[in-house]
N, C-alpha and C. Protein backbone atom coordinates (compact mmCIF):
# COMPACT_ATOMS: atom_id res chain seq x y z
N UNK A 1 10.13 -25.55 5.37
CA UNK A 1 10.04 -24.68 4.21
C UNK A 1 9.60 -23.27 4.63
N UNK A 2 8.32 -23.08 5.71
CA UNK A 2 7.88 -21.56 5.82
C UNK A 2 9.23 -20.97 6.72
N UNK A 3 9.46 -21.96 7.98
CA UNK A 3 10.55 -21.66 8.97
C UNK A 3 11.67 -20.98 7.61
N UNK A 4 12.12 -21.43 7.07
CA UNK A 4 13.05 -21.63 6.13
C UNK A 4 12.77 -19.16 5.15
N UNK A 5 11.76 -20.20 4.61
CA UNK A 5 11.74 -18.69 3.93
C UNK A 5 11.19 -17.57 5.38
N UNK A 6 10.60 -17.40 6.32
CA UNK A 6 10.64 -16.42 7.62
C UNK A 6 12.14 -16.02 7.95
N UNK A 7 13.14 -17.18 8.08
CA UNK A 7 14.24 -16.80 8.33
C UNK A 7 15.06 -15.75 7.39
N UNK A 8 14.75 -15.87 6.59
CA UNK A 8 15.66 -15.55 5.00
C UNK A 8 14.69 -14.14 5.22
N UNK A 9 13.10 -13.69 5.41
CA UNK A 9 13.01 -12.21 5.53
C UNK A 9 13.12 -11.88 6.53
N UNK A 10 13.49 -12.10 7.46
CA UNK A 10 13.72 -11.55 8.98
C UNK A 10 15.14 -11.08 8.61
N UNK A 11 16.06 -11.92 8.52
CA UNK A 11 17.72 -11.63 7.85
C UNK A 11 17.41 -10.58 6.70
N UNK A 12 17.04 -10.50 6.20
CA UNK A 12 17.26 -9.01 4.59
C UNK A 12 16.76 -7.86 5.58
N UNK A 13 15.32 -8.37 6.16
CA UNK A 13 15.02 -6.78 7.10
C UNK A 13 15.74 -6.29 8.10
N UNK A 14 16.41 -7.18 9.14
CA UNK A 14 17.52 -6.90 9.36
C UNK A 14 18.79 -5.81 9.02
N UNK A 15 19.56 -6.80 8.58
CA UNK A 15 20.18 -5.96 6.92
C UNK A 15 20.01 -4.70 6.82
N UNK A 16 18.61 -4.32 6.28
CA UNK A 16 18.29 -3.09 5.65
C UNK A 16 17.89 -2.55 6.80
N UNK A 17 17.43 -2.89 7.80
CA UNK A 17 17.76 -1.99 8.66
C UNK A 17 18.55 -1.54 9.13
N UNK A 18 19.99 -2.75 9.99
CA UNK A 18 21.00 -1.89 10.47
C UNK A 18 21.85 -1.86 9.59
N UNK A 19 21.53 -0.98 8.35
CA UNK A 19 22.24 -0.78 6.90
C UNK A 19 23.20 0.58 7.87
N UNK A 20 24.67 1.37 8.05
CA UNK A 20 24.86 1.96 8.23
C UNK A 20 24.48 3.71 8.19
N UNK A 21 24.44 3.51 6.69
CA UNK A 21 23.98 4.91 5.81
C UNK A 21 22.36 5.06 6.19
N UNK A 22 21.36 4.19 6.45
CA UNK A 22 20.19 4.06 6.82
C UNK A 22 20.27 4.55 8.42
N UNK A 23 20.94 3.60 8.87
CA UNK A 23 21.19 4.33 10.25
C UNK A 23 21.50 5.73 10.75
N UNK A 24 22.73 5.94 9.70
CA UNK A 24 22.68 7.81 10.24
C UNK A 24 21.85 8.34 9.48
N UNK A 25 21.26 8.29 8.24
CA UNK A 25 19.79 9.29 8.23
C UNK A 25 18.78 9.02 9.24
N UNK A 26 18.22 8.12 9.92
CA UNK A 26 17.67 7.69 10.53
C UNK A 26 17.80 8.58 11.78
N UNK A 27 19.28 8.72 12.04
CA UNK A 27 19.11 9.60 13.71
C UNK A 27 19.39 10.74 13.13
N UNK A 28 19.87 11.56 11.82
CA UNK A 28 19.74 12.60 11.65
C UNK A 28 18.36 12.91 11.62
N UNK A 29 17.72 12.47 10.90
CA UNK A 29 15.93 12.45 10.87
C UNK A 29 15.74 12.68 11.99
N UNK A 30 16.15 11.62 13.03
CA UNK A 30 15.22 11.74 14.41
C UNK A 30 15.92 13.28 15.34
N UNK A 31 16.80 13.48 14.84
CA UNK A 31 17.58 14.76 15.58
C UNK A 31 16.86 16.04 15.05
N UNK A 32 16.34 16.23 13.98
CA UNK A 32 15.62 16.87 13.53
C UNK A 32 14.15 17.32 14.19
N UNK A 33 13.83 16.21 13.83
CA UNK A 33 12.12 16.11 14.38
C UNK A 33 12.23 15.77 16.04
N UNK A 34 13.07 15.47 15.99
CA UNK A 34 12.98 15.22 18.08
C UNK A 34 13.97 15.49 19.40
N UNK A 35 15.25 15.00 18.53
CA UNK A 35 16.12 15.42 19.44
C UNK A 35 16.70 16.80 19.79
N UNK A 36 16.23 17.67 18.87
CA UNK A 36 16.23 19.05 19.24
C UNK A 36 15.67 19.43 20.44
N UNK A 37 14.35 19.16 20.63
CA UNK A 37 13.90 19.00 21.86
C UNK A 37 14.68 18.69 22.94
N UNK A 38 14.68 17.22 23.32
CA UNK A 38 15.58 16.91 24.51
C UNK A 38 16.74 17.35 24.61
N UNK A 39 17.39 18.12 23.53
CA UNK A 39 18.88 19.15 23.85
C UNK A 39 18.06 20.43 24.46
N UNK A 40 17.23 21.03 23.64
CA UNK A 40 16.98 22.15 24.55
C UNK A 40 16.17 22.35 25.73
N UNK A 41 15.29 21.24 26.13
CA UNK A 41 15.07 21.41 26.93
C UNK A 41 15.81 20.77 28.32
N UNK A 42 16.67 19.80 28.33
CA UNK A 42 18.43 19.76 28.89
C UNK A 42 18.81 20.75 29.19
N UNK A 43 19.31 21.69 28.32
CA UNK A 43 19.63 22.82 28.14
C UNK A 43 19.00 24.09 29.20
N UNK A 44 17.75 24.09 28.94
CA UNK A 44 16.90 25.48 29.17
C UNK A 44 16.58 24.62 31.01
N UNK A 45 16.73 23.31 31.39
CA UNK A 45 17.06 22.95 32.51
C UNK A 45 18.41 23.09 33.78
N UNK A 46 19.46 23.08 32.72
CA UNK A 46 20.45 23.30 33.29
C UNK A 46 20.58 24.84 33.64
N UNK A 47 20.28 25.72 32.53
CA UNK A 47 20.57 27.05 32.69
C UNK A 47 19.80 27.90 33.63
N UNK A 48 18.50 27.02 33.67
CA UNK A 48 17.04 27.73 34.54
C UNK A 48 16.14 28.90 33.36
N UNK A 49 16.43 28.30 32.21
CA UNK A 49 15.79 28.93 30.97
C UNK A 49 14.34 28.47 30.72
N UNK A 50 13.19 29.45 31.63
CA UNK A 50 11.59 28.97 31.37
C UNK A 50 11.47 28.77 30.19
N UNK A 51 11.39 29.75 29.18
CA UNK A 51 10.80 29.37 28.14
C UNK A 51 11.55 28.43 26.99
N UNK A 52 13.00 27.90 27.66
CA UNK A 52 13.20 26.83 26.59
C UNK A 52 12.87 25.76 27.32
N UNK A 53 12.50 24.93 28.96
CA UNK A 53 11.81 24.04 29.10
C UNK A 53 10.45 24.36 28.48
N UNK A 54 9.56 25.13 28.39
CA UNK A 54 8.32 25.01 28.02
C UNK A 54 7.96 24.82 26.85
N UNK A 55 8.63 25.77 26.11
CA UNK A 55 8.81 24.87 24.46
C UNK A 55 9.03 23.75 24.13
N UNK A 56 10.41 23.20 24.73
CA UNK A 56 10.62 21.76 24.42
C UNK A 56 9.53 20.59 25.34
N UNK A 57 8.97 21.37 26.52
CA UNK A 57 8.35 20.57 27.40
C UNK A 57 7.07 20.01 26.47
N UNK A 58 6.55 21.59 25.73
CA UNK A 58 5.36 20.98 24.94
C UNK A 58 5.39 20.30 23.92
N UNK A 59 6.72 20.66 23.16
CA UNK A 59 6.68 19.43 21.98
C UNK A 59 6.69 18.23 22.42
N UNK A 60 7.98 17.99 22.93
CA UNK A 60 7.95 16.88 23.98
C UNK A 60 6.64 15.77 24.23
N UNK A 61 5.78 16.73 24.85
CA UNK A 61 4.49 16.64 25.30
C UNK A 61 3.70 15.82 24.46
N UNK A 62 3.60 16.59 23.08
CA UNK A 62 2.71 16.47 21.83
C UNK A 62 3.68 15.27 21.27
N UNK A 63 4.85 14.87 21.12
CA UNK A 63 5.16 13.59 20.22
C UNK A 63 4.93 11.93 21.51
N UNK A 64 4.66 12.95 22.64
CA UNK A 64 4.14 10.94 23.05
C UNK A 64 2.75 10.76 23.17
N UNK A 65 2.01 11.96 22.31
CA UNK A 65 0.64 11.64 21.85
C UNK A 65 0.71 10.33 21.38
N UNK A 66 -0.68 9.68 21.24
CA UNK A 66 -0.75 8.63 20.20
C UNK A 66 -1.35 9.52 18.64
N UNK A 67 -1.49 10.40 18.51
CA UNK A 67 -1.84 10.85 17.39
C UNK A 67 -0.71 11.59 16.75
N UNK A 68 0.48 11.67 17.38
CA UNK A 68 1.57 12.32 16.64
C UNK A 68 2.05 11.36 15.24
N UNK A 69 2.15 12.17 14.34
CA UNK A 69 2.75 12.01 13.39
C UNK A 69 4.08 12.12 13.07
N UNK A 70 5.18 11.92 14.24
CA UNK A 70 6.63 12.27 14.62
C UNK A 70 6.80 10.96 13.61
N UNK A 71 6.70 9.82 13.97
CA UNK A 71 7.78 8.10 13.70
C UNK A 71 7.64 8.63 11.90
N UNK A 72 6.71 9.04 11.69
CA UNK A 72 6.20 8.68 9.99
C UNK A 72 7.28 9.74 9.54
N UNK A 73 7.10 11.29 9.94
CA UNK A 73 7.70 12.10 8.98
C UNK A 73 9.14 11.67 9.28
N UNK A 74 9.69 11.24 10.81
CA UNK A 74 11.22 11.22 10.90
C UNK A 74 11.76 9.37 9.58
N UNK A 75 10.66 8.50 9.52
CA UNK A 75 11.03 8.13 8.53
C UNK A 75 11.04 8.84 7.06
N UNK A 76 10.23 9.34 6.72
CA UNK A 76 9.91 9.86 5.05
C UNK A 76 11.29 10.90 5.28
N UNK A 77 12.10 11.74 6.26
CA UNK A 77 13.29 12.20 6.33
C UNK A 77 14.58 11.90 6.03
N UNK A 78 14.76 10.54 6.98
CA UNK A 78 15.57 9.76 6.48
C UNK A 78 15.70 8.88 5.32
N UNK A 79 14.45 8.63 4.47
CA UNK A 79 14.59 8.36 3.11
C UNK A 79 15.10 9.56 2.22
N UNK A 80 14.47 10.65 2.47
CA UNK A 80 15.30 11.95 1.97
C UNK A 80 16.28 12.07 1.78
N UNK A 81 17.00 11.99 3.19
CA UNK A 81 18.26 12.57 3.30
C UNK A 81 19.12 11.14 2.97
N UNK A 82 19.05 9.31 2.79
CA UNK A 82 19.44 9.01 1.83
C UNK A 82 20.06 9.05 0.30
N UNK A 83 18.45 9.77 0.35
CA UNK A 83 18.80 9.72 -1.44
C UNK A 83 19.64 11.06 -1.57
N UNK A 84 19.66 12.05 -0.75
CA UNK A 84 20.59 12.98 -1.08
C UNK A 84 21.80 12.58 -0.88
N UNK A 85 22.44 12.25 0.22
CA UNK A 85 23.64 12.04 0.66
C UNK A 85 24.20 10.82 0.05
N UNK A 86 23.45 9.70 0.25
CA UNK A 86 24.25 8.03 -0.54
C UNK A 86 23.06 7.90 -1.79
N UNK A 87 23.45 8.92 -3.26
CA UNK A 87 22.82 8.72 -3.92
C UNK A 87 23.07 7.75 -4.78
N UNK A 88 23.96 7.10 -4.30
CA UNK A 88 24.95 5.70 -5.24
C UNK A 88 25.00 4.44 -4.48
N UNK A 89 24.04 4.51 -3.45
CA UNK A 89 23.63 2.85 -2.15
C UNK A 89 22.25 2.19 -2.86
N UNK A 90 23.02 1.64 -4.45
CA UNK A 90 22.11 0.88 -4.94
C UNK A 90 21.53 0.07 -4.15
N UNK A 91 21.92 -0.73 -3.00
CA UNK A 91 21.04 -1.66 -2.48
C UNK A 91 20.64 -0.93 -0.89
N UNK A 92 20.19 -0.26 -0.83
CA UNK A 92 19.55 0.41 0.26
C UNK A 92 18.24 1.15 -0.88
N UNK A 93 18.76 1.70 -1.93
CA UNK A 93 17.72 2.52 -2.80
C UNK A 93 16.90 1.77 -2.95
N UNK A 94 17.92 0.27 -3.87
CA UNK A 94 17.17 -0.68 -4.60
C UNK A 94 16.00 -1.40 -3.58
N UNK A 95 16.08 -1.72 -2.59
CA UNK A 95 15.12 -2.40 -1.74
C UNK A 95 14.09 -1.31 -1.56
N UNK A 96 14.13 -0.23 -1.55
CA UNK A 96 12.99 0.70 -1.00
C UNK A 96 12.19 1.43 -2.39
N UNK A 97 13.02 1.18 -3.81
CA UNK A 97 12.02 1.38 -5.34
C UNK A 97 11.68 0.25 -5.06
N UNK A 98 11.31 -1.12 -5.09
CA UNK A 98 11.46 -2.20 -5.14
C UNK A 98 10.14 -2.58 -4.18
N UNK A 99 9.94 -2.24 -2.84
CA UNK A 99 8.63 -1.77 -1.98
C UNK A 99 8.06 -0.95 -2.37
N UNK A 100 7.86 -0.12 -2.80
CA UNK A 100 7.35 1.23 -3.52
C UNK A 100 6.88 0.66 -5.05
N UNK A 101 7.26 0.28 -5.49
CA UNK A 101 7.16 -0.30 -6.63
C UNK A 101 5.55 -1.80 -6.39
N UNK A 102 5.72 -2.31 -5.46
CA UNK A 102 5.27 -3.40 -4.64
C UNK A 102 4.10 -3.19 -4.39
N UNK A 103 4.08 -2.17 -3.79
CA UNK A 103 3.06 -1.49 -2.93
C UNK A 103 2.27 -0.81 -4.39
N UNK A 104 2.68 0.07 -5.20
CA UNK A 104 2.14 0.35 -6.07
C UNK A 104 0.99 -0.37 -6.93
N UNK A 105 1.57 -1.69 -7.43
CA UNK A 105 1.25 -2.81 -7.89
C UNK A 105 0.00 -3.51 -7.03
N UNK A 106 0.23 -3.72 -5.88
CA UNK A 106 -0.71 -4.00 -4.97
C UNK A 106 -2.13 -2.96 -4.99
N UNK A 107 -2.23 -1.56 -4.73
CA UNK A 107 -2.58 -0.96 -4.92
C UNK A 107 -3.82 -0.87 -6.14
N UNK A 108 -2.72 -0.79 -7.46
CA UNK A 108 -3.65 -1.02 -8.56
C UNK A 108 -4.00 -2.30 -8.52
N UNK A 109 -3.81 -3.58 -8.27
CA UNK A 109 -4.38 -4.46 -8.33
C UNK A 109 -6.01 -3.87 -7.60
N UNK A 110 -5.73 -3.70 -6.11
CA UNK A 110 -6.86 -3.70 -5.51
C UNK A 110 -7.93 -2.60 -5.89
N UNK A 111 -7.09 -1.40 -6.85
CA UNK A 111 -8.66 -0.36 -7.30
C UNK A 111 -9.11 -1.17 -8.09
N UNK A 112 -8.56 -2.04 -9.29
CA UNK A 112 -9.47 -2.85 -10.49
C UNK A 112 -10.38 -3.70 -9.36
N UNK A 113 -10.09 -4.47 -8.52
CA UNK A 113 -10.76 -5.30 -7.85
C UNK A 113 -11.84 -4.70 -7.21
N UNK A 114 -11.52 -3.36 -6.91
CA UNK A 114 -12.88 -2.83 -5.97
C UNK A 114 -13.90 -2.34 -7.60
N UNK A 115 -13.32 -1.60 -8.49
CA UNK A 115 -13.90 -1.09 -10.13
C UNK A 115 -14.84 -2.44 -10.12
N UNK A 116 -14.36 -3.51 -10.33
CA UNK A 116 -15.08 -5.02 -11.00
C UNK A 116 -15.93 -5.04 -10.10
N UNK A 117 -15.82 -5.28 -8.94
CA UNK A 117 -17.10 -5.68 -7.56
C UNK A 117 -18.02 -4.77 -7.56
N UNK A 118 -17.94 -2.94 -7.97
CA UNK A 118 -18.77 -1.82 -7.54
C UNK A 118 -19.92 -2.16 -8.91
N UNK A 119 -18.99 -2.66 -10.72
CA UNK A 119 -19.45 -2.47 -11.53
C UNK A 119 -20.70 -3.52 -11.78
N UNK A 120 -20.02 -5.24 -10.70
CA UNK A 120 -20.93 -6.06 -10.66
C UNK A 120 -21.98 -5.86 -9.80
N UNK A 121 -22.36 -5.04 -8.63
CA UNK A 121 -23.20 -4.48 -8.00
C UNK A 121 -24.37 -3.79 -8.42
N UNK A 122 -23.83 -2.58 -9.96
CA UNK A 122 -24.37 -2.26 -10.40
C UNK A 122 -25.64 -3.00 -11.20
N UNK A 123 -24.77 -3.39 -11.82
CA UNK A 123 -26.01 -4.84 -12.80
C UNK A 123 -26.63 -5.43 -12.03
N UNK A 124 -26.53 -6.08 -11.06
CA UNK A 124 -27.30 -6.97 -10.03
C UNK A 124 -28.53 -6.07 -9.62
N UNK A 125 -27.89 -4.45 -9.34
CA UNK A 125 -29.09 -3.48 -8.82
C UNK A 125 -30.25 -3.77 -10.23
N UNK A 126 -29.70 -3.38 -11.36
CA UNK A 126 -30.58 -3.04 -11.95
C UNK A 126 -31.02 -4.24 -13.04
């Protein structure tokens, strides 16, 4: 039964991942936020162009931080550029209102839950 339902979300995430239209926002996103870089600094290599290795060298540099914030915005991009481009991929949309929606719900569940515990604290203090 768990084997059973694991299989069945491994297969949908799947899916929605190598969704096509997901896929090319996905590397447009990442061409944006990253692969600009490794073209120009390719580029500013081949030509013997200092200051376009050093530019790209430092971004470069800064996204294999562990504190870069590159993976997050090149996703929140490619949800963007989804909803602009396949604004009619009900089931690419639909799965991601649907988490969002999820997450929301979860969310408010857990402020009432922390509200009730802070409010029963209170009384106990006093």
């Amino acid at each position: 039964m768990i084997k059973k339902k694991i299989k069945e979300i491994l297969k949908e995430t799947v899916q929605f991942i190598l969704n096509p239209r997901l896929l090319l926002c996905f590397g447009l996103g990442w061409i944006i936020t990253n692969g600009w870089s490794y073209v120009v600094f390719a580029l500013g290599t081949y030509f013997k162009i200092e200051w376009m290795i050093a530019v790209a060298g430092a971004y470069l540099a800064f996204l294999w931080l562990p504190i870069s914030p590159e993976k997050i915005v090149t996703v929140a991009i490619a949800i963007f550029l989804l909803r602009i481009l396949f604004p009619n991929d009900k089931k690419t949309l639909g799965k991601l209102r649907a988490l969002r929606d999820k997450l929301r719900f979860e969310r408010k569940k857990r402020g009432e839950k922390d509200k009730e515990s802070s409010a029963e604290n209170k009384r106990k203090k006093s």
